[in-house]
Every structure is written in structure tokens, then in C-alpha cells.
C-alpha atoms as a PDB file:
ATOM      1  CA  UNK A   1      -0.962  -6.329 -22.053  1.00  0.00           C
ATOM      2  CA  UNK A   2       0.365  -6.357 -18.615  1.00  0.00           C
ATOM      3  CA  UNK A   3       3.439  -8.951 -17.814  1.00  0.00           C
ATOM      4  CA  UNK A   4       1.629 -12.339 -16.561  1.00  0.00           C
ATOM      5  CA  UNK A   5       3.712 -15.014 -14.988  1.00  0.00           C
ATOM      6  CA  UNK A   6       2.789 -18.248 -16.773  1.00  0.00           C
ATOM      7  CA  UNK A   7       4.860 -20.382 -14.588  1.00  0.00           C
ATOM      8  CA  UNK A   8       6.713 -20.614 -11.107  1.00  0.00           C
ATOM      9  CA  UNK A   9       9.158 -23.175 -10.324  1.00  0.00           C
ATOM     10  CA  UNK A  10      10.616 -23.346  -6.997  1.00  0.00           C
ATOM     11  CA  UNK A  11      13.737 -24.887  -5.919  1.00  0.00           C
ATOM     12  CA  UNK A  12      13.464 -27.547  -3.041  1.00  0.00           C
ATOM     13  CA  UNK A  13      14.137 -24.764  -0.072  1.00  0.00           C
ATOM     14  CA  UNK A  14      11.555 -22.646  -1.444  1.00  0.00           C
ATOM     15  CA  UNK A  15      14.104 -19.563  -1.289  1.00  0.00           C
ATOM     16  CA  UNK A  16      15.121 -19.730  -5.217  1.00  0.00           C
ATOM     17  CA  UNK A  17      12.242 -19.297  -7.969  1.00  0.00           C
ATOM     18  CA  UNK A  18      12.568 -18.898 -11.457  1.00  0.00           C
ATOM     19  CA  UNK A  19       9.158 -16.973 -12.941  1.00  0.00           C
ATOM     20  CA  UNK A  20       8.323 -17.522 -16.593  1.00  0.00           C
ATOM     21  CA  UNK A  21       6.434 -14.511 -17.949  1.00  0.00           C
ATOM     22  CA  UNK A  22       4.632 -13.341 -20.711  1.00  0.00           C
ATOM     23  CA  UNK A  23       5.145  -9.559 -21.935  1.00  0.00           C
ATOM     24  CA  UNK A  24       2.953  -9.324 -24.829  1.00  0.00           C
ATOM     25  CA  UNK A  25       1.851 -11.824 -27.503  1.00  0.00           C
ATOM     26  CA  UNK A  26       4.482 -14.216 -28.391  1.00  0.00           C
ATOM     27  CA  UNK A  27       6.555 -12.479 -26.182  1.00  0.00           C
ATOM     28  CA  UNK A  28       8.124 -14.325 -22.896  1.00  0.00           C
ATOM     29  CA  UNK A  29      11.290 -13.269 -20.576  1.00  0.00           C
ATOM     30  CA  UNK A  30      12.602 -15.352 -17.268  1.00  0.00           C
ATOM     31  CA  UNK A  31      13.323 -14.077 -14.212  1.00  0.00           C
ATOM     32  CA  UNK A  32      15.194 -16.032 -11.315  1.00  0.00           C
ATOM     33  CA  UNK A  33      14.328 -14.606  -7.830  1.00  0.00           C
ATOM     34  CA  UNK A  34      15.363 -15.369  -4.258  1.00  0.00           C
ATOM     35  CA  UNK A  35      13.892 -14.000  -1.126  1.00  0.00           C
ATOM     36  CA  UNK A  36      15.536 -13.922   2.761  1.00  0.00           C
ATOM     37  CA  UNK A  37      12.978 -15.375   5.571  1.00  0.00           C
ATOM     38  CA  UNK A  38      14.619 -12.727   7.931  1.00  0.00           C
ATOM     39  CA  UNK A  39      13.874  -9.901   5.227  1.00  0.00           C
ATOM     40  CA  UNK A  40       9.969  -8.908   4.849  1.00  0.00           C
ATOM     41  CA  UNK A  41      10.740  -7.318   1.765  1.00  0.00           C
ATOM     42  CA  UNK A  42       9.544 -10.496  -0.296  1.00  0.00           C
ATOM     43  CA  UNK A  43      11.150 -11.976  -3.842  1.00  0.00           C
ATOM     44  CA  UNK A  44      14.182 -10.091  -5.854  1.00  0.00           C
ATOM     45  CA  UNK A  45      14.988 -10.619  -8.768  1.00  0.00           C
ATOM     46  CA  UNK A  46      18.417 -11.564  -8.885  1.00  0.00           C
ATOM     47  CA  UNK A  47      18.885 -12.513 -12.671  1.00  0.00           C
ATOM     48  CA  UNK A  48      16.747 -12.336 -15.806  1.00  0.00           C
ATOM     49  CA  UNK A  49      16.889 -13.204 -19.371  1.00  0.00           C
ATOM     50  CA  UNK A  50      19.084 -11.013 -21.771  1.00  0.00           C
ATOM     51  CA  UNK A  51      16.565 -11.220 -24.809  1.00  0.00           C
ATOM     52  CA  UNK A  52      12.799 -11.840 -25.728  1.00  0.00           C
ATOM     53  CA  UNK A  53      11.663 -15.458 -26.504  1.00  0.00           C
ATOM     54  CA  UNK A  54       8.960 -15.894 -28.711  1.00  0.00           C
ATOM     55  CA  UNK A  55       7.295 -19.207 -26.634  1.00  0.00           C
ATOM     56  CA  UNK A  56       7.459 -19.956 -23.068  1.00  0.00           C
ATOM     57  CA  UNK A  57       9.290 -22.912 -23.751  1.00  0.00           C
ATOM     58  CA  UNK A  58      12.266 -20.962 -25.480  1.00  0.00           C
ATOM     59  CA  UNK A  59      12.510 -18.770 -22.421  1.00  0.00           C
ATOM     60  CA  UNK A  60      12.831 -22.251 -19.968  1.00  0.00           C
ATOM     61  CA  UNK A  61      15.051 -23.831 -22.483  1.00  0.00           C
ATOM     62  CA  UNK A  62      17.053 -20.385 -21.858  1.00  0.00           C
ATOM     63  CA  UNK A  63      16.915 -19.852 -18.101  1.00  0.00           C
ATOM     64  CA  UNK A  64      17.852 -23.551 -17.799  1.00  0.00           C
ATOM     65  CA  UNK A  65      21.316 -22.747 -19.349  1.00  0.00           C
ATOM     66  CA  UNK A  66      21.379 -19.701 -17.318  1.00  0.00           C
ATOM     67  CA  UNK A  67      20.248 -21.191 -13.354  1.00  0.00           C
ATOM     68  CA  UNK A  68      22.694 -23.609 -12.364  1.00  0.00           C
ATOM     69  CA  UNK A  69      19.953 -25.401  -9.889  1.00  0.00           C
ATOM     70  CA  UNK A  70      17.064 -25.440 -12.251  1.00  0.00           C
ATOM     71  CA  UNK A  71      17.799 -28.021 -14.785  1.00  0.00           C
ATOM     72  CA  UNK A  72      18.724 -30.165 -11.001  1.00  0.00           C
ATOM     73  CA  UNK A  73      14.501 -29.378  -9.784  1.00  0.00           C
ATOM     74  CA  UNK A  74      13.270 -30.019 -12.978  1.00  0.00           C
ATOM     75  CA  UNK A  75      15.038 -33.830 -13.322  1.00  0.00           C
ATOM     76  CA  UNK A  76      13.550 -34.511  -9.652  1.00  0.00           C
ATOM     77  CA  UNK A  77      10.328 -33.879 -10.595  1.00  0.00           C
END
């Protein structure tokens, strides 16, 4: 199975995401990426989980301890 991002959630500038993914089945990592308008090179990942989560929900309950502004973007929504 090839790595499928199940969900995107931006922060309000649109510069900061943090990508949920699933690797195989019951297998999910996060990434957090950022990108720079005056760079054409697109996202980069700039941190990522340290283990494998078995739902998609672990891994979000995970990156939120991890991605200072996330927990903020999801309480706005």
C-alpha cells in the first residue's frame, strides 16, 4: 500500500500543515510541513511522528502534543 494522506489541517496563514497519513493497514504517522511563498520548491516536512499509531486518531492525539499551533486551529474550528 502506498502512504495516503487521510487528512490535512492547515494553520490560519496557510504556511503550516500537519498531514495525517496512512502507511499500511492500521498503520498511521504525522507529518507537520511548512512551505515559503518566495520558494517554488513547495511543502517540507519539518517534523514527523517518532512511532507508528495504529488509528488516525492516535497519530492527531500525538502530533497535537507535538505542534505547538495545532491544538490552537483545531479549538477555532
Amino acid at each position: 500500500m502506498s502512504r495516503v494522506v487521510t487528512r490535512s489541517i492547515n494553520d490560519q496563514t496557510g504556511l503550516r500543515c500537519v498531514d495525517l497519513v496512512q502507511i499500511g493497514p492500521g498503520r498511521h504517522i504525522w507529518l507537520e510541513c511548512r512551505r515559503d511563498p518566495e520558494d517554488s520548491h513547495g511543502w517540507r516536512v519539518v517534523l514527523y511522528a517518532a512511532d507508528e499509531f495504529s488509528s488516525e486518531r492516535e497519530a492527531l492525539r500525538d502530533a497535537r502534543r507535538s505542534v505547538a499551533w495545532l491544538d490552537e486551529e483545531e479549538t477555532m474550528r
